[in-house]
N, C-alpha and C. Protein backbone atom coordinates (compact mmCIF):
# COMPACT_ATOMS: atom_id res chain seq x y z
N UNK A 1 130.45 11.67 115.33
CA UNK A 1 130.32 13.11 115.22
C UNK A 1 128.88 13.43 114.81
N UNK A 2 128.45 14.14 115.35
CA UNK A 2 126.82 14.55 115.56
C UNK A 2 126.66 16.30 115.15
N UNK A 3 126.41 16.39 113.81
CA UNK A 3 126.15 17.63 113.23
C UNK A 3 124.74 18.05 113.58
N UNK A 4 124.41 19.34 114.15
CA UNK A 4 123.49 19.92 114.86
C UNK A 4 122.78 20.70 112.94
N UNK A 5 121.48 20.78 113.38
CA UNK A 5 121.17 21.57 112.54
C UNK A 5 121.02 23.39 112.78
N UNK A 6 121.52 24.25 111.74
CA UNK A 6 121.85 25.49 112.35
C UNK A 6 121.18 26.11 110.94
N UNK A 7 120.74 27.40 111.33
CA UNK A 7 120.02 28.28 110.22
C UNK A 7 120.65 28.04 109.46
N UNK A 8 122.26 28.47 108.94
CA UNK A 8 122.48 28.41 107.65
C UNK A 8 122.16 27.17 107.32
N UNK A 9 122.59 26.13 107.62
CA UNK A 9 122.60 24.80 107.11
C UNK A 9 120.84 24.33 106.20
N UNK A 10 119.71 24.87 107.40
CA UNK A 10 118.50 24.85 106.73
C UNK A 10 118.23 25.68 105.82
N UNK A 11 119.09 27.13 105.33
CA UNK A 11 118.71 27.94 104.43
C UNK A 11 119.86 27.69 103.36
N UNK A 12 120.48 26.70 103.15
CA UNK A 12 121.40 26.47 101.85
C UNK A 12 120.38 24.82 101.95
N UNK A 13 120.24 24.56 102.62
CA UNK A 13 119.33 23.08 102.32
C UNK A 13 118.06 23.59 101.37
N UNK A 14 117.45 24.40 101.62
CA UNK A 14 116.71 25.21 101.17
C UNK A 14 116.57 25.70 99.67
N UNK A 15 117.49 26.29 99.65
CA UNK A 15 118.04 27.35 98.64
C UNK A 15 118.29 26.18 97.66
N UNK A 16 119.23 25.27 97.92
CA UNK A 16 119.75 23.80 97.18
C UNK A 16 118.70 23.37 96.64
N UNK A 17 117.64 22.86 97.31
CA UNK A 17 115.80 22.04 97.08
C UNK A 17 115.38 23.25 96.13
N UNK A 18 115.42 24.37 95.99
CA UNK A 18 114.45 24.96 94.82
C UNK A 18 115.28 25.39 93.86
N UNK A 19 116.63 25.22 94.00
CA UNK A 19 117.30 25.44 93.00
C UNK A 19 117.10 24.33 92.06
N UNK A 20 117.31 23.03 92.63
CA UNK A 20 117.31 21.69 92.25
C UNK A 20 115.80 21.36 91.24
N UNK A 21 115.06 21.80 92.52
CA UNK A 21 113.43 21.58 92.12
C UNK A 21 112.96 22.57 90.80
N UNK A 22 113.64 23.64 90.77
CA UNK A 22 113.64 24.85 89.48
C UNK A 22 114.05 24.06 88.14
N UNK A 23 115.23 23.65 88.03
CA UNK A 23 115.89 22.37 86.99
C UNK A 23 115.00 21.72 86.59
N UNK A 24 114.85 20.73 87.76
CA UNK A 24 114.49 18.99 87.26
C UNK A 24 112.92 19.87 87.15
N UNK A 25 112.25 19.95 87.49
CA UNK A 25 111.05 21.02 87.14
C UNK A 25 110.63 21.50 85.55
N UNK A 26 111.92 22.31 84.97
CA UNK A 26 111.68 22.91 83.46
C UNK A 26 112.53 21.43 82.48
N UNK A 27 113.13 20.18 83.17
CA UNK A 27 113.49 19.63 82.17
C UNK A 27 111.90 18.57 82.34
N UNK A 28 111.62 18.18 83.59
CA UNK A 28 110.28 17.07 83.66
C UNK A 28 109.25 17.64 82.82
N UNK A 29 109.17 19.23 83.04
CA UNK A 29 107.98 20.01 81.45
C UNK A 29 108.68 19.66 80.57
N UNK A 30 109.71 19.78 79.93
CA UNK A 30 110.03 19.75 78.29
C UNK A 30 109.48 18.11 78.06
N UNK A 31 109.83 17.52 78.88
CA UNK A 31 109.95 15.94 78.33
C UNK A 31 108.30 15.49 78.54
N UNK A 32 107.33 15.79 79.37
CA UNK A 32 106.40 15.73 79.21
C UNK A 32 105.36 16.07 77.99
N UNK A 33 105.71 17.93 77.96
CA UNK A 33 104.51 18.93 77.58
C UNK A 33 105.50 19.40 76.68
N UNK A 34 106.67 19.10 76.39
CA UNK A 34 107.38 20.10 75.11
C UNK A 34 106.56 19.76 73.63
N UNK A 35 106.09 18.51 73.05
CA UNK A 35 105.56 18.17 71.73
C UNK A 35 104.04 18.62 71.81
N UNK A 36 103.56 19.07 72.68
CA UNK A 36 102.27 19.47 73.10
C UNK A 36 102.08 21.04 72.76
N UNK A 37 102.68 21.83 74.21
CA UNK A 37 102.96 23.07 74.51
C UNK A 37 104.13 23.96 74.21
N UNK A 38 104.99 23.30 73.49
CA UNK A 38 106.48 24.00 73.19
C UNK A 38 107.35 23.89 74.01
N UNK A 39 108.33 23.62 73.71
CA UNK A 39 109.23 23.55 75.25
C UNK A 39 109.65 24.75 75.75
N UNK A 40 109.18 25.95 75.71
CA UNK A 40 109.30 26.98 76.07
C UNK A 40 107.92 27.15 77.44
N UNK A 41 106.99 26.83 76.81
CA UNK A 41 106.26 27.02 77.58
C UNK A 41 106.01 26.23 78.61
N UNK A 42 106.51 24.51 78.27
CA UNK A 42 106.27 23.46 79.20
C UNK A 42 107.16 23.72 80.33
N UNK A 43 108.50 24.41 80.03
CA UNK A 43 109.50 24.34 80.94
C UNK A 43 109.29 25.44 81.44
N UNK A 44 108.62 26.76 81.46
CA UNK A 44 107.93 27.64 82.27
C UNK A 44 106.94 27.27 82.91
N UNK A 45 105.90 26.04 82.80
CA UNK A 45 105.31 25.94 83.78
C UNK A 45 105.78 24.77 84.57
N UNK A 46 106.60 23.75 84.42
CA UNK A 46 107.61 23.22 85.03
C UNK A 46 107.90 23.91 86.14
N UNK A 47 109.02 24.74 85.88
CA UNK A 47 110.01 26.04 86.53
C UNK A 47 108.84 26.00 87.71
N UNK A 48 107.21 26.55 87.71
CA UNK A 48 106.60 27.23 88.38
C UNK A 48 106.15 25.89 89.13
N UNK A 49 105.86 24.75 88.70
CA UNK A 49 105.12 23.95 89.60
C UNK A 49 106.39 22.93 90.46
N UNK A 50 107.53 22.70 89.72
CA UNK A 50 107.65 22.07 90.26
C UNK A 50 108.63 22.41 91.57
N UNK A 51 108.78 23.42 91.75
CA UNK A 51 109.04 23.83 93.69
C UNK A 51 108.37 23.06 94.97
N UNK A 52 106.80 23.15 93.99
CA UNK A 52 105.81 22.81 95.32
C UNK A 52 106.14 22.32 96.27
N UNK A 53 106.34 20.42 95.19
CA UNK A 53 106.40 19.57 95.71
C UNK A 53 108.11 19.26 96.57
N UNK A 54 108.49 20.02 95.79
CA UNK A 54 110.74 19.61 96.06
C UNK A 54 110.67 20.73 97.53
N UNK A 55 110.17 21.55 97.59
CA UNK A 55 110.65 23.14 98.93
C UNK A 55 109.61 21.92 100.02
N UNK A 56 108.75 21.59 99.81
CA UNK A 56 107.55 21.63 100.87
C UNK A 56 108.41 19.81 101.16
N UNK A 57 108.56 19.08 100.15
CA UNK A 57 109.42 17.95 100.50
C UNK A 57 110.62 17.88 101.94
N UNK A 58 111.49 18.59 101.15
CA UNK A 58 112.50 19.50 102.03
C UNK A 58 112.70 20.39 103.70
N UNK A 59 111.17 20.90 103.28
CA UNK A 59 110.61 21.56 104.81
C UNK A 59 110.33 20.10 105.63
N UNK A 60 109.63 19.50 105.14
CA UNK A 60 109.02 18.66 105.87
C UNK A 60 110.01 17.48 106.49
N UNK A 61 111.33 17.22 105.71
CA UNK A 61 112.11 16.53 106.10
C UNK A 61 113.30 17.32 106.91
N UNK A 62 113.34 18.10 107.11
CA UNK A 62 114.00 19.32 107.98
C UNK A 62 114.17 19.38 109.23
N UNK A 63 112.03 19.67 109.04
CA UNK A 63 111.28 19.26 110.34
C UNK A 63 111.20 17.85 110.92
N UNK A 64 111.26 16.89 110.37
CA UNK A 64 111.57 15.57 110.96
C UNK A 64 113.04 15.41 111.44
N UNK A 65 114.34 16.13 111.14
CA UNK A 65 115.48 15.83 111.40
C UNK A 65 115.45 16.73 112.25
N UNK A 66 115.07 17.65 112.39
CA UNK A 66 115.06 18.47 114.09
C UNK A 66 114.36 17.89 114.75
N UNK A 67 113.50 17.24 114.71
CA UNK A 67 113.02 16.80 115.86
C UNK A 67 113.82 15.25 116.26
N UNK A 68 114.32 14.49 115.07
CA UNK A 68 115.01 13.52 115.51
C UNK A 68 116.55 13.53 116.26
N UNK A 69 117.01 14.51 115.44
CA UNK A 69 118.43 15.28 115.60
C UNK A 69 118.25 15.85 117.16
């Protein structure tokens, strides 16, 4: 059985990756930058950076499964 990729599927794949990436993001700041910066603040800039890398991850493997798919 051969699942096609279809908008929704890439926009809950999506939605999933920065939800995910939002999390692990404000907990990777606390555990880093919390005894530093507060864990208030580490996990706000967490929150903000770590999308980048998790959405643009995500796109990019998307785009490789459509084209393999």
């Amino acid at each position: 059985m051969i699942l096609s990729l279809t908008p929704a599927s890439i926009v809950l794949a999506l939605v999933m990756s920065l939800t995910a990436s939002i999390a692990g993001g404000a907990v990777g700041g606390m555990i880093v930058g919390g005894r530093v910066l507060g864990n208030e603040l580490a996990a706000m800039l967490g929150m903000f950076y770590g999308p980048l890398a998790g959405v643009a991850g995500t796109a990019v493997g998307l785009i490789i499964l459509a084209f393999i798919g």
